[in-house]
N, C-alpha and C. Protein backbone atom coordinates (compact mmCIF):
# COMPACT_ATOMS: atom_id res chain seq x y z
N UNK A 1 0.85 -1.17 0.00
CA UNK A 1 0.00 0.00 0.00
C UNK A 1 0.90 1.24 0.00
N UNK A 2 0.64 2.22 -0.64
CA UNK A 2 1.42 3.74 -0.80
C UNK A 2 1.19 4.08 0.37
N UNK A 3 2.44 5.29 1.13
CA UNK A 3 2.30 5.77 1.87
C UNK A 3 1.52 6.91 1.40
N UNK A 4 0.88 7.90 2.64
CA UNK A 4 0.16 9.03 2.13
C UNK A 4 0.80 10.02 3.18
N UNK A 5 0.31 11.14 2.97
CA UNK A 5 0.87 12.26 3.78
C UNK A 5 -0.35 12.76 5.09
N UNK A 6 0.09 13.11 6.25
CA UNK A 6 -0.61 13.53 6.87
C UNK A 6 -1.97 14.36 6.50
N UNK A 7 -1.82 15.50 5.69
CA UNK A 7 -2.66 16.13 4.58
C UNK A 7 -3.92 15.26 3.93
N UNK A 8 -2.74 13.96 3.37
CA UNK A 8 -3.79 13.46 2.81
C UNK A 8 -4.97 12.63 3.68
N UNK A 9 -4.64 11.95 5.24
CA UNK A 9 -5.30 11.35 5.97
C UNK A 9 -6.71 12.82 6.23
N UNK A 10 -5.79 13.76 6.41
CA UNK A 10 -6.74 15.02 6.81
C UNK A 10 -8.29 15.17 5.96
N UNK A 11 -7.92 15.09 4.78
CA UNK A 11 -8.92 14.40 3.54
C UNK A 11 -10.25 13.84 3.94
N UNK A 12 -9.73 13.16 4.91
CA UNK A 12 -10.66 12.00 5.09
C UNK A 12 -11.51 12.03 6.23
N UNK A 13 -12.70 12.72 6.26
CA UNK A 13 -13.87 13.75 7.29
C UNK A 13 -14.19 11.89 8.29
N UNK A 14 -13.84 11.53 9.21
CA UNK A 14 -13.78 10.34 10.30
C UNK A 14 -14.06 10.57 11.41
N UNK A 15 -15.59 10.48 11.67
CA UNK A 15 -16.94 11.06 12.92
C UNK A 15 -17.48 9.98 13.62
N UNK A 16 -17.77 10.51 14.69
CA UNK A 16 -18.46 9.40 15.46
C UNK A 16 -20.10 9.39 15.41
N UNK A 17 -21.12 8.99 15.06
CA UNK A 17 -22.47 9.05 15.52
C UNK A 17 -22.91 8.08 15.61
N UNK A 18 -24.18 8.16 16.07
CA UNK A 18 -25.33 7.47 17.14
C UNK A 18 -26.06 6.77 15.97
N UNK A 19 -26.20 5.67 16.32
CA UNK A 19 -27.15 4.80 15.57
C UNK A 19 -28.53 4.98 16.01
N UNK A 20 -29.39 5.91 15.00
CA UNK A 20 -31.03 6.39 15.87
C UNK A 20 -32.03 5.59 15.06
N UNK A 21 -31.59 4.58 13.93
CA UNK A 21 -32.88 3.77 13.40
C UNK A 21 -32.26 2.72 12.36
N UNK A 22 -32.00 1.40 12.77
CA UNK A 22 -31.88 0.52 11.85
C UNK A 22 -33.06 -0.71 11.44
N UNK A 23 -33.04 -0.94 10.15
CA UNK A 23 -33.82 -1.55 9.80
C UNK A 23 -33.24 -2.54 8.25
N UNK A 24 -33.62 -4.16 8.36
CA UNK A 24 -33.41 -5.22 7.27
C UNK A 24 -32.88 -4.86 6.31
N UNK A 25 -32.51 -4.84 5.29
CA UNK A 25 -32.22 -4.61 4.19
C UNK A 25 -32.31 -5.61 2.49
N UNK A 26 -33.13 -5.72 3.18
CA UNK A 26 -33.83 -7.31 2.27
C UNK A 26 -33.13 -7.13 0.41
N UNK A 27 -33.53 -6.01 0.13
CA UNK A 27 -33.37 -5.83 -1.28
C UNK A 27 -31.77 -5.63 -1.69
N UNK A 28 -31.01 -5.72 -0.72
CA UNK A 28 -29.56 -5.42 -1.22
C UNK A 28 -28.86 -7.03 -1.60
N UNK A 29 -28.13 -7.21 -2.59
CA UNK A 29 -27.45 -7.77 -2.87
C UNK A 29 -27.07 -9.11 -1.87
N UNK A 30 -26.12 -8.08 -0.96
CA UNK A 30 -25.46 -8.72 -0.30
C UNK A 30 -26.38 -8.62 0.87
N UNK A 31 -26.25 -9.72 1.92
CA UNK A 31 -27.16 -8.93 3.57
C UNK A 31 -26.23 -8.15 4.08
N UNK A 32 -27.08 -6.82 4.34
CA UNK A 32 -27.20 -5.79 4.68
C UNK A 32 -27.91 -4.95 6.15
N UNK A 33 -27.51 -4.30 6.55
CA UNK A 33 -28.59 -3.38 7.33
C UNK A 33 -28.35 -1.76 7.00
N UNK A 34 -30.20 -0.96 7.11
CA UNK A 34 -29.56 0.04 6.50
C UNK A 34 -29.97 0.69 7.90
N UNK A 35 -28.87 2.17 8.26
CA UNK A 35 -28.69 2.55 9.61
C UNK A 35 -28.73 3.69 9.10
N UNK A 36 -29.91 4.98 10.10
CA UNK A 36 -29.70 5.86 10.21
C UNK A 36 -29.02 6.86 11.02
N UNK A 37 -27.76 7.31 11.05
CA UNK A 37 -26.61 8.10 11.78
C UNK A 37 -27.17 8.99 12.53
N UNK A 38 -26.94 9.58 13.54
CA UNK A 38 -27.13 10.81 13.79
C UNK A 38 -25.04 11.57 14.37
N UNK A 39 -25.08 12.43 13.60
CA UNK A 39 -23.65 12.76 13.68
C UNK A 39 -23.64 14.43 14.43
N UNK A 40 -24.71 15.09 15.21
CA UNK A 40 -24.89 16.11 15.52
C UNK A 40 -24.69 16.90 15.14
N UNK A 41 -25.39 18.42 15.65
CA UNK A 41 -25.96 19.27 14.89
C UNK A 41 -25.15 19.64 14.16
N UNK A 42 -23.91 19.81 13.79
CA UNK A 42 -22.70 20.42 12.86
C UNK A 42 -23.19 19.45 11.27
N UNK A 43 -23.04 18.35 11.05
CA UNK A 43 -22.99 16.64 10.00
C UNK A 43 -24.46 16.66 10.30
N UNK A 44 -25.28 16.48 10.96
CA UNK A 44 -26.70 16.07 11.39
C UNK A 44 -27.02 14.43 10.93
N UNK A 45 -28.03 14.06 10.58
CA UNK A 45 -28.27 12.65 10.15
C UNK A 45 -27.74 12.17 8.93
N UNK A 46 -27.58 11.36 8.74
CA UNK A 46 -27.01 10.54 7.26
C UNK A 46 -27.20 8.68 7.31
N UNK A 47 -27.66 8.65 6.04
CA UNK A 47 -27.99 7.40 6.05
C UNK A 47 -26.68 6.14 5.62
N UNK A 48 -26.97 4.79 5.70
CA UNK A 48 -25.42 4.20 5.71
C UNK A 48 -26.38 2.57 5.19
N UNK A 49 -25.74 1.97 4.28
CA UNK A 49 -25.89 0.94 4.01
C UNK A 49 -24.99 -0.14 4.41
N UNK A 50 -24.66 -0.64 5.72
CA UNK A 50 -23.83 -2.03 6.06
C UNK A 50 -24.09 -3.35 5.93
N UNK A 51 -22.55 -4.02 5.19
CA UNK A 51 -23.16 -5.31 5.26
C UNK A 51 -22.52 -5.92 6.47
N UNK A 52 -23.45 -5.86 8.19
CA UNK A 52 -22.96 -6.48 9.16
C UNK A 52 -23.75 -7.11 9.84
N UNK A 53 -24.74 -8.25 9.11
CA UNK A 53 -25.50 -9.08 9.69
C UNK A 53 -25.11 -9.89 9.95
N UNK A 54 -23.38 -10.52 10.12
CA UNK A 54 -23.15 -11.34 10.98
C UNK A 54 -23.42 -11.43 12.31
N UNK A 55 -23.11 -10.47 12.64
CA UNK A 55 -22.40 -10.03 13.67
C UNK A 55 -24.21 -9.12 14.94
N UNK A 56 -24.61 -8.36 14.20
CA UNK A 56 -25.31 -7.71 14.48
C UNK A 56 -26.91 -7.52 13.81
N UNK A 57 -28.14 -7.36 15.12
CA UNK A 57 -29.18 -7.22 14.17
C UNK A 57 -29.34 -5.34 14.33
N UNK A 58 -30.43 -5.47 13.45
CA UNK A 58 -31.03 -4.02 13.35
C UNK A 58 -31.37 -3.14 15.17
N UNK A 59 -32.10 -3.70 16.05
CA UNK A 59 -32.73 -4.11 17.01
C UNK A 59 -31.31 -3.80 18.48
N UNK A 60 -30.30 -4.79 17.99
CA UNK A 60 -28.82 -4.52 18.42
C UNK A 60 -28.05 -2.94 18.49
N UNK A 61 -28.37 -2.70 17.28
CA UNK A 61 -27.39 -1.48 16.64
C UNK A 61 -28.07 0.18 17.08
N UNK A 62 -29.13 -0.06 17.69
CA UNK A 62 -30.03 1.08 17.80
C UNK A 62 -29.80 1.81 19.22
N UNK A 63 -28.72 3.10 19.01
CA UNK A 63 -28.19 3.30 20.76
C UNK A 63 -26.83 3.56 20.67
N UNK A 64 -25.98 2.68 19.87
CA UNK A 64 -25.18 2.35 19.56
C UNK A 64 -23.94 3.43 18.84
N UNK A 65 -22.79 3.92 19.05
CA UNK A 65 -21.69 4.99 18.39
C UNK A 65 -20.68 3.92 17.46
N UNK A 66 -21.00 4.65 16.12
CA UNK A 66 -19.98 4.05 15.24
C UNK A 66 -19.39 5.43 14.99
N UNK A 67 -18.24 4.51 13.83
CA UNK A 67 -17.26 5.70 13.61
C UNK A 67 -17.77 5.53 11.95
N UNK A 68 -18.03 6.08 10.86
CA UNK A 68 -18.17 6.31 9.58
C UNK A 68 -16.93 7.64 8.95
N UNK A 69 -17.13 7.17 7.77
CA UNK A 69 -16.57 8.33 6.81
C UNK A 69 -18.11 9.51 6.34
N UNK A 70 -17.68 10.75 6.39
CA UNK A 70 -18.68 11.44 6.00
C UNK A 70 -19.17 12.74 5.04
N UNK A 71 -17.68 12.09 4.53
CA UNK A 71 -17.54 13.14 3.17
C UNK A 71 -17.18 12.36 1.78
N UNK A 72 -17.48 11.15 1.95
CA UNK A 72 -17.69 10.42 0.43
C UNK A 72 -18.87 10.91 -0.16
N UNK A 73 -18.87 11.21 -1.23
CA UNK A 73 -20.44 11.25 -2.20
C UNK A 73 -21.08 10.35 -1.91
N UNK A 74 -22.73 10.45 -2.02
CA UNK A 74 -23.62 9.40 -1.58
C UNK A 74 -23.45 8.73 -2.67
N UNK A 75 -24.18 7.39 -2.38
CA UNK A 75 -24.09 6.16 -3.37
C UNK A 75 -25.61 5.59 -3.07
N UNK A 76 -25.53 5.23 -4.84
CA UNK A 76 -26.72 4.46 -4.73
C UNK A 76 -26.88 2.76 -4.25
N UNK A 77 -27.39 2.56 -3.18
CA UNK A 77 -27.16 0.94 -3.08
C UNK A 77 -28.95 0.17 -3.32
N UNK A 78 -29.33 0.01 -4.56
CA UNK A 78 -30.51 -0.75 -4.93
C UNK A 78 -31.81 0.57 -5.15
N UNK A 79 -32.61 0.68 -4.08
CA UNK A 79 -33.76 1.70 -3.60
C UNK A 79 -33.63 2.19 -2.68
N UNK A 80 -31.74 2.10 -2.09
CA UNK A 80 -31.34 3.23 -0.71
C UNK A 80 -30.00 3.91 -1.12
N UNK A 81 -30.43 5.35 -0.32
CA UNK A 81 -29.29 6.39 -1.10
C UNK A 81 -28.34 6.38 0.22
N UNK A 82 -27.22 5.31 0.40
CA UNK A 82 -26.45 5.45 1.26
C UNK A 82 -25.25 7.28 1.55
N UNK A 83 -25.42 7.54 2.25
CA UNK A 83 -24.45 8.59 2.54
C UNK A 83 -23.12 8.72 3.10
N UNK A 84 -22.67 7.79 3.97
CA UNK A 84 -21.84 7.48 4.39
C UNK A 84 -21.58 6.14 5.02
N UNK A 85 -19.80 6.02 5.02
CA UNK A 85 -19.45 4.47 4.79
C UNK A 85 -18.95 4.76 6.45
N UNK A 86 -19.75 3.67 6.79
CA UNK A 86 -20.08 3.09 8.38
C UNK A 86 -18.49 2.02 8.13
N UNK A 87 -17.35 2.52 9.42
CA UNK A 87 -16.14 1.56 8.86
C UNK A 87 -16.40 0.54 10.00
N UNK A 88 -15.40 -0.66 9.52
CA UNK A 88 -15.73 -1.71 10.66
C UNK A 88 -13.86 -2.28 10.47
N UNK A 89 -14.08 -3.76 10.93
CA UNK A 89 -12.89 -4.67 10.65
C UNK A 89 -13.20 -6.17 10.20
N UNK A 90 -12.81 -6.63 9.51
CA UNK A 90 -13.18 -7.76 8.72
C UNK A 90 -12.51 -8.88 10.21
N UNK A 91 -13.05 -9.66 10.08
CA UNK A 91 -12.83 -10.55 11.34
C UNK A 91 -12.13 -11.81 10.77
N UNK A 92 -11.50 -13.07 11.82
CA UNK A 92 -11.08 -13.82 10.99
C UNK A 92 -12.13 -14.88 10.05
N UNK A 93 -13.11 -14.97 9.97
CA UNK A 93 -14.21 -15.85 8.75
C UNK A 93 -14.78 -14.97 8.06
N UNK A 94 -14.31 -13.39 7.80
CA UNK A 94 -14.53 -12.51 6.51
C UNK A 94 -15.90 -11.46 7.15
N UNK A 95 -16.13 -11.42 8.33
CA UNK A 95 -17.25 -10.60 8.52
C UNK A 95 -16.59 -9.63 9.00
N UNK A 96 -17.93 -8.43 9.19
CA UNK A 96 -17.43 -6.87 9.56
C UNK A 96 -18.08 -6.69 11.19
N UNK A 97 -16.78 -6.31 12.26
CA UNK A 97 -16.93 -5.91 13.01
C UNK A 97 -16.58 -5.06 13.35
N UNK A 98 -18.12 -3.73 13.55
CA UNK A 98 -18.04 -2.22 13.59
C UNK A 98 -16.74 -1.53 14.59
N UNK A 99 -16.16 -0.53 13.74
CA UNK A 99 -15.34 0.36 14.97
C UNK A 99 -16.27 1.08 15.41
N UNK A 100 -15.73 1.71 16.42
CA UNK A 100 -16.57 2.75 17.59
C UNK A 100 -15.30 2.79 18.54
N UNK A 101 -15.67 4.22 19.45
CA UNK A 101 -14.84 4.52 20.18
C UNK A 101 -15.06 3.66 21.71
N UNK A 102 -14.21 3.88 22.66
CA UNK A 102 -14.38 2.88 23.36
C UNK A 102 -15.07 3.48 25.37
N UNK A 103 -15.17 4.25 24.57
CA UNK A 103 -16.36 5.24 25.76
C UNK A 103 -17.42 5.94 25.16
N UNK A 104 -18.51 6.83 25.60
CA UNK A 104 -19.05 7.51 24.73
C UNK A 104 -18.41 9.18 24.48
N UNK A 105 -18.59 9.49 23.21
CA UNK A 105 -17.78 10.85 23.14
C UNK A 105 -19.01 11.65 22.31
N UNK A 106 -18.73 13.05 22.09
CA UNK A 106 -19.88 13.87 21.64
C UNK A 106 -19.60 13.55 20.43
N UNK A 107 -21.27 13.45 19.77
CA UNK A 107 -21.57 12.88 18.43
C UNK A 107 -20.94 13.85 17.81
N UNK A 108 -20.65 13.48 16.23
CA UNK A 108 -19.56 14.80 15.71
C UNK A 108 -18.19 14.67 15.61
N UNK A 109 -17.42 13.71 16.87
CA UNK A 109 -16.39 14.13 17.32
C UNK A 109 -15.75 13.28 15.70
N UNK A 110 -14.67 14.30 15.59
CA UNK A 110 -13.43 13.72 14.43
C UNK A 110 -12.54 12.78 15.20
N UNK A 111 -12.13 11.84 14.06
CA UNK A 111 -10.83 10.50 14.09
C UNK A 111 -9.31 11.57 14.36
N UNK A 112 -9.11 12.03 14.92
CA UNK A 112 -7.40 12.14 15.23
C UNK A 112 -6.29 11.11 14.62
């Protein structure tokens, strides 16, 4: 992998928000859940298409601080306009297990 420059990590808008509504995602491809963010009042809500139904249901995730990217262009995923990419870590049998910080911190807050 290329190295990048501090600058360029800077690039890369890395927030924490609140998981305020997840629900199935039946029509996507892959299984899915689609999660609505809340990233406070500065970012406000944004929607996120994950595929982390290993690991997690809809029901689970609701309460919950992930960390997403929030300055990618939205994407279309099927009949949902994802907004931002909810990051996780691929585990060892290929599934995604969500990052999040490891206390709660104010929604909003940037990746350092």
């Amino acid at each position: 992998m290329a190295e990048i420059s501090y600058d360029d990590f800077l690039e890369v808008d890395i927030r924490v928000g609140k998981v305020i509504r997840a629900e199935p995602f039946p029509e996507a491809r892959k299984p899915a859940i689609k999660l609505w963010i809340d990233f406070g009042p500065e970012i406000g809500e944004k929607k996120s298409s994950a595929q982390i139904t290993e690991h997690y249901t809809p029901e689970a995730l609701v309460g919950r601080q992930v960390m997403a990217v929030v300055n990618f262009p939205p994407r279309q995923i099927g009949p949902f306009m994802s907004q931002c990419l909810t990051l996780g870590f691929t585990d060892a049998a290929g599934a995604i297990v969500l990052a999040g910080p490891d206390g709660e911190v104010p929604l909003g807050a940037r990746l350092h």
